[in-house]
N, C-alpha and C. Protein backbone atom coordinates (compact mmCIF):
# COMPACT_ATOMS: atom_id res chain seq x y z
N UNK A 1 0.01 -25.89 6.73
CA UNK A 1 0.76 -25.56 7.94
C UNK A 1 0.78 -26.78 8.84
N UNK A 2 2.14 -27.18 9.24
CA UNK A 2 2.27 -28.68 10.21
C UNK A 2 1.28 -28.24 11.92
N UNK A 3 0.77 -29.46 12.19
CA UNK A 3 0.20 -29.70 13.57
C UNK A 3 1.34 -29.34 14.34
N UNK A 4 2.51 -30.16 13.93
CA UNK A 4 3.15 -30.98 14.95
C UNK A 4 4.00 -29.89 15.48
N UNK A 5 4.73 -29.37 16.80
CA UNK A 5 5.66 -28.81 17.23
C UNK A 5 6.79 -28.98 18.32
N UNK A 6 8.05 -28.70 17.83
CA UNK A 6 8.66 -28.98 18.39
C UNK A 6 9.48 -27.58 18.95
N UNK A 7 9.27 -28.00 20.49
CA UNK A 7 10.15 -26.79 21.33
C UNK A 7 11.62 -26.64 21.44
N UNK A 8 12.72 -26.21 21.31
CA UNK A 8 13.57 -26.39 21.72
C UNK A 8 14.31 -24.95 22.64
N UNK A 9 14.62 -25.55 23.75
CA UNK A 9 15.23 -24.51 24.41
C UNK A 9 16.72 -24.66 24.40
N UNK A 10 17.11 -23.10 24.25
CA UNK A 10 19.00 -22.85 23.72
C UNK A 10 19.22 -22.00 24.93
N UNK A 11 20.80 -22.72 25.50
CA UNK A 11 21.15 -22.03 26.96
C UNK A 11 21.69 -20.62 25.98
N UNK A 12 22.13 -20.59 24.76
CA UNK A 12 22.90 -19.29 24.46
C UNK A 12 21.81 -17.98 23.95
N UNK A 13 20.76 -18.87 23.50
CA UNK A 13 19.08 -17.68 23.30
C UNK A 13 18.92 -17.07 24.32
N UNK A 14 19.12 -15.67 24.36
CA UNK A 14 18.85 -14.67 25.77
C UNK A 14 17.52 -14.62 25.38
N UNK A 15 16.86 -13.91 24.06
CA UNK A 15 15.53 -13.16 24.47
C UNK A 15 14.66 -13.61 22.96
N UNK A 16 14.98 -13.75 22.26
CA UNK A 16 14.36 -13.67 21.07
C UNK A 16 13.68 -15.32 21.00
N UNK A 17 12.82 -15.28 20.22
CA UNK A 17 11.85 -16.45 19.93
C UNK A 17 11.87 -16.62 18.44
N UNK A 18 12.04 -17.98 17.97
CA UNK A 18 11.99 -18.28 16.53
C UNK A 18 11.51 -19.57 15.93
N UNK A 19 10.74 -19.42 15.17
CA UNK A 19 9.99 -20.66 14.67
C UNK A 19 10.12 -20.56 12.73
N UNK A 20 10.15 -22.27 12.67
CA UNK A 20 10.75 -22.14 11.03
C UNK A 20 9.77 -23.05 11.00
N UNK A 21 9.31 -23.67 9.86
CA UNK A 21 8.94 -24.79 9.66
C UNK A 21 10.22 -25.78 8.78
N UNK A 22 9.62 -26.72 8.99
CA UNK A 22 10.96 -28.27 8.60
C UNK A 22 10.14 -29.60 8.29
N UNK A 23 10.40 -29.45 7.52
CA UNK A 23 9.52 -30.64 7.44
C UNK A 23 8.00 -30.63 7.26
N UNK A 24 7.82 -31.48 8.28
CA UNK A 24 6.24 -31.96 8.54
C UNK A 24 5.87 -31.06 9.95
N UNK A 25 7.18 -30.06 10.62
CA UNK A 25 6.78 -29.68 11.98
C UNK A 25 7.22 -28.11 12.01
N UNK A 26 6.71 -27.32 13.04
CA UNK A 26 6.95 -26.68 13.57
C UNK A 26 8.06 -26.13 14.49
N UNK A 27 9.19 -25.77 14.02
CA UNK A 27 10.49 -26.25 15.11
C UNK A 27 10.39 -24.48 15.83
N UNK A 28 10.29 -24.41 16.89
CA UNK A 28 10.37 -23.26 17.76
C UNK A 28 11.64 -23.07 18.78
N UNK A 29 12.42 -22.43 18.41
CA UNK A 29 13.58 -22.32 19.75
C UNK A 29 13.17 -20.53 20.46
N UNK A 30 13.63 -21.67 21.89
CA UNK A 30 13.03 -20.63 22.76
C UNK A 30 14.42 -20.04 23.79
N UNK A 31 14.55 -18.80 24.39
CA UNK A 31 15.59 -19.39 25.55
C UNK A 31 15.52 -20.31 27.01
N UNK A 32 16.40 -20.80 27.18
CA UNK A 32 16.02 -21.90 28.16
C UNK A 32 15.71 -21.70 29.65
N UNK A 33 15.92 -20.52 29.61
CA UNK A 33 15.70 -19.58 30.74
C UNK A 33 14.36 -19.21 30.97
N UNK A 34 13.36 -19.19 30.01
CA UNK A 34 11.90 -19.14 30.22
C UNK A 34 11.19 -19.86 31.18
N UNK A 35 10.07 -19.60 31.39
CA UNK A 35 9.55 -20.35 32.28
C UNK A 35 8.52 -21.04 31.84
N UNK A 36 7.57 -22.18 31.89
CA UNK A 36 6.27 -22.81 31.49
C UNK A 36 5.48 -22.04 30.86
N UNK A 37 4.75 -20.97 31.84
CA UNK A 37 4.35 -19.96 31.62
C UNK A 37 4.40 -19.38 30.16
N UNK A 38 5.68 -18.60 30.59
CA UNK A 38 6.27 -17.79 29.19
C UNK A 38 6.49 -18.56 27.83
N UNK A 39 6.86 -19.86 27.86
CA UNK A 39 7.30 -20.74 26.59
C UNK A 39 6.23 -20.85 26.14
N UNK A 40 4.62 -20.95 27.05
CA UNK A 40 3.65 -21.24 26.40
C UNK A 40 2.95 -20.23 25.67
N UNK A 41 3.04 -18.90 26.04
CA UNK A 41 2.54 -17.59 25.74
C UNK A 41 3.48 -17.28 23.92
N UNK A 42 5.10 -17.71 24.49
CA UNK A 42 5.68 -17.35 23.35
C UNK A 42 5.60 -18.40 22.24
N UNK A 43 5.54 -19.65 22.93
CA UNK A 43 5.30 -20.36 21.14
C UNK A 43 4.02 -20.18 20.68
N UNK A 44 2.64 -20.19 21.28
CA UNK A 44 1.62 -19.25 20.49
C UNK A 44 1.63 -18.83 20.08
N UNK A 45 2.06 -17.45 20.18
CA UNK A 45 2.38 -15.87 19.78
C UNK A 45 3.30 -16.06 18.45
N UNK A 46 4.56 -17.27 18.05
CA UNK A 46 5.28 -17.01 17.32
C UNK A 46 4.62 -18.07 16.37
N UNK A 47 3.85 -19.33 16.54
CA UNK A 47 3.40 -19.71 15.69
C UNK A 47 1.91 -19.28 14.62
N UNK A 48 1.51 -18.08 15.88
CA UNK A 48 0.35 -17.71 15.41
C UNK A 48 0.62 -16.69 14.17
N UNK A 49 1.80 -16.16 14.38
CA UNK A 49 2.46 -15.07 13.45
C UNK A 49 3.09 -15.69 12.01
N UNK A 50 3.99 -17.09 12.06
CA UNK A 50 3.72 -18.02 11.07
C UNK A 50 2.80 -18.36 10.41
N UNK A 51 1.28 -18.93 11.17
CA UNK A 51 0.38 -19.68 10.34
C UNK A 51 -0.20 -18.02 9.11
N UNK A 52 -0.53 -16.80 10.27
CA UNK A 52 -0.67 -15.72 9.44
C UNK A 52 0.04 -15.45 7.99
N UNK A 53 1.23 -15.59 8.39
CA UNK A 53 2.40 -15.45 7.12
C UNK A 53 2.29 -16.56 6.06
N UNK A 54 2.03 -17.28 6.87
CA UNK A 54 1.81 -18.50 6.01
C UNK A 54 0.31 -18.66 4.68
N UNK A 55 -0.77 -17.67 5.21
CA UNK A 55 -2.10 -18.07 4.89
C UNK A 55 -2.16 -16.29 4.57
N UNK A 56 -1.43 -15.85 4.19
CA UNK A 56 -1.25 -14.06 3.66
C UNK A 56 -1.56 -14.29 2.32
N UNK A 57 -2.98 -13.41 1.68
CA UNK A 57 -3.51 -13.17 1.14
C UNK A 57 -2.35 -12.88 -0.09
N UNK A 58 -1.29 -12.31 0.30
CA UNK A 58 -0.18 -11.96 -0.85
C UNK A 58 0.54 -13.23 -0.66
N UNK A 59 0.43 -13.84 -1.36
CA UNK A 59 1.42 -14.89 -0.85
C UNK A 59 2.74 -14.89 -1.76
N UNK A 60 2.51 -14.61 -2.97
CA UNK A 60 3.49 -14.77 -4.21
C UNK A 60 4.59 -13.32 -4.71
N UNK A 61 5.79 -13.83 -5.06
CA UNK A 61 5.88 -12.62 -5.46
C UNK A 61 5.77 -12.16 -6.79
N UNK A 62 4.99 -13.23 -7.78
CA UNK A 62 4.42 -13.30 -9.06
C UNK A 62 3.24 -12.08 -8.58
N UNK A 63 2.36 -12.15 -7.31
CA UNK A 63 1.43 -11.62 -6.78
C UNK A 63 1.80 -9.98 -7.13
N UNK A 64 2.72 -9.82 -6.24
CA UNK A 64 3.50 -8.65 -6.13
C UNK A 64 4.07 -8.17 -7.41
N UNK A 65 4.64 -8.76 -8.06
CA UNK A 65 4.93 -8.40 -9.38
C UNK A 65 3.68 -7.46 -10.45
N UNK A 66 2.35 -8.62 -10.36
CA UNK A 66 1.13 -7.90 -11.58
C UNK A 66 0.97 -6.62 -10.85
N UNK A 67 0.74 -6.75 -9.20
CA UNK A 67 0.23 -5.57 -9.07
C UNK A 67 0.94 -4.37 -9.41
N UNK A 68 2.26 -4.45 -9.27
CA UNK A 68 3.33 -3.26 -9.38
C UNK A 68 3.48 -2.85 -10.72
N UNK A 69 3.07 -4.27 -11.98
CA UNK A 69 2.53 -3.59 -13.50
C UNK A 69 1.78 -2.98 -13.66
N UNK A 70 0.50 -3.43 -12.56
CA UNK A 70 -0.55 -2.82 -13.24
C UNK A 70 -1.03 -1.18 -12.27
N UNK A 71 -0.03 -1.17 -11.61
CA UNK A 71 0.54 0.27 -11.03
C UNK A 71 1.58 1.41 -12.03
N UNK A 72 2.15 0.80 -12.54
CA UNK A 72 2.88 1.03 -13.59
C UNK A 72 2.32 1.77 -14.43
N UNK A 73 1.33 0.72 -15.24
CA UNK A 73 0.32 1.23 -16.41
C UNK A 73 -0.53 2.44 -16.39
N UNK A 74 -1.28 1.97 -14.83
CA UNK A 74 -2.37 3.08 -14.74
C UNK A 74 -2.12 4.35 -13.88
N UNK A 75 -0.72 4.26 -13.69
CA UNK A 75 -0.39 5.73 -12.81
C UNK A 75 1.05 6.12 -12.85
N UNK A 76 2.02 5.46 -13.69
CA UNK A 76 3.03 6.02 -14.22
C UNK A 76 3.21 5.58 -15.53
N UNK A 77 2.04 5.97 -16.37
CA UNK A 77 2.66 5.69 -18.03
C UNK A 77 3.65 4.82 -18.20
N UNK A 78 4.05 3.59 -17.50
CA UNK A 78 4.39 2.83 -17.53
C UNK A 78 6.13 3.16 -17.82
N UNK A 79 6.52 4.19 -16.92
CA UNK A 79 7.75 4.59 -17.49
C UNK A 79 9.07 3.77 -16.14
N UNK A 80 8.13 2.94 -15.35
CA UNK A 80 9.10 1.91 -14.51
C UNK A 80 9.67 0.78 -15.06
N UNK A 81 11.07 0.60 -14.49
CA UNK A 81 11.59 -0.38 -15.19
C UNK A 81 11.67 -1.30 -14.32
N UNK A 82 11.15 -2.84 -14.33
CA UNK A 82 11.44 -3.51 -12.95
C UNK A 82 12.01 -4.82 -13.49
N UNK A 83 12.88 -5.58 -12.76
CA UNK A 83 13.74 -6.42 -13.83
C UNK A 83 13.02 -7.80 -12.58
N UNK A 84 12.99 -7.29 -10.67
CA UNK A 84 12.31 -8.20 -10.01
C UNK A 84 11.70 -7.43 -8.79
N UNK A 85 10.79 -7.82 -8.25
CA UNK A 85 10.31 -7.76 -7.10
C UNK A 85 9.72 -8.88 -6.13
N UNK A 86 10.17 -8.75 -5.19
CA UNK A 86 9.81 -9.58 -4.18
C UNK A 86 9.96 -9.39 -2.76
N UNK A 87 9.20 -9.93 -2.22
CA UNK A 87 9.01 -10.10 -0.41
C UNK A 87 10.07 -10.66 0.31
N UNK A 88 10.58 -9.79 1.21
CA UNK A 88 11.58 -10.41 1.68
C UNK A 88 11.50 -9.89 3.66
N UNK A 89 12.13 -11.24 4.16
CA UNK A 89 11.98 -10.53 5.75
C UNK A 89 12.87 -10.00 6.63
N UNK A 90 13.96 -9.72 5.91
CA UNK A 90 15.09 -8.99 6.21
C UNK A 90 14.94 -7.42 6.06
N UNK A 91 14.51 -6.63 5.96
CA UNK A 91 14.01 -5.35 6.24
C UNK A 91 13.27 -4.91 7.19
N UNK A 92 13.70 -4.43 8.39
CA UNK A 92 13.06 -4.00 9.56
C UNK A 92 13.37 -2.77 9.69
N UNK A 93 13.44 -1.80 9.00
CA UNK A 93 13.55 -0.35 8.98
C UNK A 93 13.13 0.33 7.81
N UNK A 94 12.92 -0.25 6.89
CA UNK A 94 12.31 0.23 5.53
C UNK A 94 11.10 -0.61 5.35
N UNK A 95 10.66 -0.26 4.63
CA UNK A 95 9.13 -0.65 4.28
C UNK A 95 9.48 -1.31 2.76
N UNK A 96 10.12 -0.82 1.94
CA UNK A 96 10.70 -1.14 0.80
C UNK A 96 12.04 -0.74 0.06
N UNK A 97 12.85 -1.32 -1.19
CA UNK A 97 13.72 -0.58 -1.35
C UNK A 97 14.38 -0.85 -2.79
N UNK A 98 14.64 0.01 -3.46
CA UNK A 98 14.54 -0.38 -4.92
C UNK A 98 16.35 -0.17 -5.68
N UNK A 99 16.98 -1.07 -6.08
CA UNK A 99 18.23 -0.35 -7.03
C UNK A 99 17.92 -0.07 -7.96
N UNK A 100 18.28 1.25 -8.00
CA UNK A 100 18.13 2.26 -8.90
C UNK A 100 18.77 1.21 -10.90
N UNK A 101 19.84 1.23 -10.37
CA UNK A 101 20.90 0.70 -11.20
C UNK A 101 20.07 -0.58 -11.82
N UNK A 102 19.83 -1.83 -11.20
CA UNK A 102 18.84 -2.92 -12.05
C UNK A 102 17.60 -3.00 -11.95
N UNK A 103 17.01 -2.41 -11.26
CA UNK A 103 15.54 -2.35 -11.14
C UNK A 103 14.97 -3.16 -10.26
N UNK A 104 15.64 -3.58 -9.51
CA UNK A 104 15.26 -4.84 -8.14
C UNK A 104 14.87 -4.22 -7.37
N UNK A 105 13.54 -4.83 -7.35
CA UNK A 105 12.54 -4.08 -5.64
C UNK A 105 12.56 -5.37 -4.60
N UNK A 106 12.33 -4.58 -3.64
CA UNK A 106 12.22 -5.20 -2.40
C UNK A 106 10.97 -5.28 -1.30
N UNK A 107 9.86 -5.68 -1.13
CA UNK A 107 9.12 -5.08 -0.42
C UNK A 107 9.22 -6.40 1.42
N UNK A 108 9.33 -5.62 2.17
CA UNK A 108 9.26 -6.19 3.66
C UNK A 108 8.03 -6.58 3.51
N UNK A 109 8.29 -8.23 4.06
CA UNK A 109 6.87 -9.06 4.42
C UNK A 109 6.10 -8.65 5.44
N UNK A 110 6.81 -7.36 6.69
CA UNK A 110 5.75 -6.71 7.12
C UNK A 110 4.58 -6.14 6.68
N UNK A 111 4.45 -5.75 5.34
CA UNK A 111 3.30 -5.25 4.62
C UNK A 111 2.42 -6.42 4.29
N UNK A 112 2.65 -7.80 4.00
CA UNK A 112 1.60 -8.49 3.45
C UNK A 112 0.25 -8.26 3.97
N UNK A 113 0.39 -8.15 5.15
CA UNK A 113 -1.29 -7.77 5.57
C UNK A 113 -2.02 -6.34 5.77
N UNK A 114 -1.44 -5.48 4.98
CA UNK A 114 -1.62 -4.22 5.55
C UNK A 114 -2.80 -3.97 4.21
N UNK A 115 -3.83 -2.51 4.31
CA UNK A 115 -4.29 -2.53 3.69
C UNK A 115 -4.01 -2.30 2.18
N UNK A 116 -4.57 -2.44 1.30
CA UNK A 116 -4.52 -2.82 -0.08
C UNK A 116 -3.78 -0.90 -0.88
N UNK A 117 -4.72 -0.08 -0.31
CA UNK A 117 -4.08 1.03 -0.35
C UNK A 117 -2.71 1.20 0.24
N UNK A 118 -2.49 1.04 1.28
CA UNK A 118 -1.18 1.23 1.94
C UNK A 118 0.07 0.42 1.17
N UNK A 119 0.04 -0.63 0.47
CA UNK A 119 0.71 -1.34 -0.22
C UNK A 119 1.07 -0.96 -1.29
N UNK A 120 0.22 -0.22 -2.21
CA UNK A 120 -0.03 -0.05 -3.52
C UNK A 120 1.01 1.43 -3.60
N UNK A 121 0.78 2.54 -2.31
CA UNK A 121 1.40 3.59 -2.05
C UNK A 121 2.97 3.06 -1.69
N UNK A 122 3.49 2.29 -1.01
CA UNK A 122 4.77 1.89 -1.18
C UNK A 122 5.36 1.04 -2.34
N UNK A 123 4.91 0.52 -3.03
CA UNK A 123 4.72 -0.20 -4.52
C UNK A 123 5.28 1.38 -5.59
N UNK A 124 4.37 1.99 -5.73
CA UNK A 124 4.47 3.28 -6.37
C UNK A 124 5.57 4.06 -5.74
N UNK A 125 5.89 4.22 -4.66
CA UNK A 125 7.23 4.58 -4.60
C UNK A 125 8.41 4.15 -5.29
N UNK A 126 8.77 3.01 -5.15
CA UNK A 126 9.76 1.98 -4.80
C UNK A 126 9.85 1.90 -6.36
N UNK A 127 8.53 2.21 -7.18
CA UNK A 127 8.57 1.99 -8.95
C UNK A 127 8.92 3.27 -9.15
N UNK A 128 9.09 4.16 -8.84
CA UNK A 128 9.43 5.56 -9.06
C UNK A 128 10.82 5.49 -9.20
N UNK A 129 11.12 4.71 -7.87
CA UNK A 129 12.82 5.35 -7.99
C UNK A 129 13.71 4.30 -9.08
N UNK A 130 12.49 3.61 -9.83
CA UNK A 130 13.30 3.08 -10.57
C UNK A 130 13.77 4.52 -12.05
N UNK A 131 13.16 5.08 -12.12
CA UNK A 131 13.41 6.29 -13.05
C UNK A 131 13.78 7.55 -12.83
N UNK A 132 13.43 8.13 -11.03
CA UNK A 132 13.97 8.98 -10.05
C UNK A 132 14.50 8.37 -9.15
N UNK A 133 16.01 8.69 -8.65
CA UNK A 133 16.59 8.10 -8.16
C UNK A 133 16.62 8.59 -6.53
N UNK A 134 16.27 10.06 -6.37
CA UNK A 134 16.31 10.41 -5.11
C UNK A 134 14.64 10.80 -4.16
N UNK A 135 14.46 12.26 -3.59
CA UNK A 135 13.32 12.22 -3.05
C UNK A 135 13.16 13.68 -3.43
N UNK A 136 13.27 13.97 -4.67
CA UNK A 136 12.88 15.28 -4.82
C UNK A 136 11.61 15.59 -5.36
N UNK A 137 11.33 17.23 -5.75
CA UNK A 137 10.21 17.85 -5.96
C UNK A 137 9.47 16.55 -7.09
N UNK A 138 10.49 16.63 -8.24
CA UNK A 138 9.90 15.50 -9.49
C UNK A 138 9.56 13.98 -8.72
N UNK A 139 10.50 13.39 -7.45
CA UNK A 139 9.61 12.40 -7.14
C UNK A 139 8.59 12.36 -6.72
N UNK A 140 8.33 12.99 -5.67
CA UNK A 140 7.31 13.15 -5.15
C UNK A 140 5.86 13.43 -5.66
N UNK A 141 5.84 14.10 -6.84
CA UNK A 141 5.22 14.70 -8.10
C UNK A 141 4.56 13.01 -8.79
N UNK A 142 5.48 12.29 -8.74
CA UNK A 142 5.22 11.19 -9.66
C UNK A 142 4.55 9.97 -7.90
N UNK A 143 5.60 9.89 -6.83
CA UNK A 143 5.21 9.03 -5.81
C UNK A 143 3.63 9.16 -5.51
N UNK A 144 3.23 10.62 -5.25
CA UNK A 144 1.67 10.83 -5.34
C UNK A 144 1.02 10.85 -5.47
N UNK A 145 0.70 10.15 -7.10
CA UNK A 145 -0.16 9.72 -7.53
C UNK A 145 -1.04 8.53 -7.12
N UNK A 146 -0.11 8.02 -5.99
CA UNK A 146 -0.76 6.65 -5.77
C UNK A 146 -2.06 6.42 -5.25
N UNK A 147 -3.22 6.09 -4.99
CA UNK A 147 -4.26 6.75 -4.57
C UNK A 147 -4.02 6.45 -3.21
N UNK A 148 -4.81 7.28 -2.10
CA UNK A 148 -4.56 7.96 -0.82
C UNK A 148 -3.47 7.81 -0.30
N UNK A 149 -2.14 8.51 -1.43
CA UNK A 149 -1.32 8.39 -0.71
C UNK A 149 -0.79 8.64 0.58
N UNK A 150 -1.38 10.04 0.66
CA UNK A 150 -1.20 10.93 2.05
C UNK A 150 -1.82 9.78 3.16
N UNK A 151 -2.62 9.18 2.90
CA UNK A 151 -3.07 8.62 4.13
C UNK A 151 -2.67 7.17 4.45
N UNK A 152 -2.22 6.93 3.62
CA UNK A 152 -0.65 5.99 3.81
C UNK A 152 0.38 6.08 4.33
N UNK A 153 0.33 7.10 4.12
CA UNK A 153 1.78 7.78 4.73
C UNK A 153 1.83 7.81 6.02
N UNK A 154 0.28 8.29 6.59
CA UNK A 154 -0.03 8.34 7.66
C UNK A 154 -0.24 6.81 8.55
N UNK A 155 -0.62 6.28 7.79
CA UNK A 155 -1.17 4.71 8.20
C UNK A 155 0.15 4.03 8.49
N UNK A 156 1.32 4.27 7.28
CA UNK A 156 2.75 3.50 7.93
C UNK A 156 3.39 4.20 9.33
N UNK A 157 3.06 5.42 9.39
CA UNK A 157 3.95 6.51 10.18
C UNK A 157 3.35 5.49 12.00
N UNK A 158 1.92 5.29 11.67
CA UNK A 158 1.42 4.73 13.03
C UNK A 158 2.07 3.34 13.27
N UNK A 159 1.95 2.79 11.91
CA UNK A 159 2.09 1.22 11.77
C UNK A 159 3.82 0.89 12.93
N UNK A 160 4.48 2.30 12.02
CA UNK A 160 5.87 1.89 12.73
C UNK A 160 6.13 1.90 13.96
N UNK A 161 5.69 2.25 14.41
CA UNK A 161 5.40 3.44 16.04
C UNK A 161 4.71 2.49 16.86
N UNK A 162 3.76 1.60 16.22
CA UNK A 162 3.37 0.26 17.24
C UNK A 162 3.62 -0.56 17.07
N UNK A 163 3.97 -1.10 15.55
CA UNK A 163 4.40 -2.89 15.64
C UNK A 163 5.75 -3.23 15.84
């Protein structure tokens, strides 16, 4: 992860804060309308959320891939078909999302840090609908197996509701 950072303030950025890395640096655009104060609170806050993402225990989606085999194997007779899966940060309303049709999963990089159970229970979904396509009695039958699922369920229901 680069030292170096660079601020940039945009007269057309109303509210949002964004940091990429480039290079060797840290490039953060802020709106220009902020104050000392605030620019300093928000490039913290957005680089601290980078270096996290950056140093996430899941880092791969090779990562993501074994586990969702070896979810496969030991709790759906291996009757999922997955052609790819991977992390992506364009999902801010789903947790995950699977086509039915090629077998491409999706899981939101909001989960990389969540617990190991809670992951594994949206994993097992998302491999389900590769063979059930909707949310019926038979999915659910097969989604449940995941271990504590129920309390996953519960754990995302909070997760959404505060982060």
């Amino acid at each position: 992860m680069p030292s170096e950072i660079e601020v940039i303030r945009s007269p057309r950025r109303q509210r949002t804060v964004q940091a990429r890395i480039v290079g060797e640096k840290v490039v953060v655009r802020i709106p220009a309308r902020m104050t000392v104060a605030e620019e300093e609170k928000a490039v913290a806050d957005i680089v601290a959320k980078l270096r996290r993402k950056a140093t996430s225990t899941r880092t791969s989606d090779e990562d993501l891939l074994d586990r969702a085999a070896q979810l496969n194997r030991e709790l759906l007779d291996a009757r999922a078909t997955v052609r790819s899966i991977r992390w992506v940060a364009n999902q801010n309303t789903r947790w995950g999302s699977c086509t039915t049709s090629s077998g491409d999963i999706r899981i939101t990089d909001r989960l990389r840090n969540v617990p190991d159970y809670v992951l594994d229970a949206v994993l097992v979904h998302e491999l389900v609908h590769t063979f059930i396509p909707g949310h019926g009695p038979d999915f659910w039958e097969w989604a449940d197996r995941a271990p504590k699922a129920e309390r996953a369920k519960g754990y995302l229901e909070a997760y959404q509701r505060f982060s």
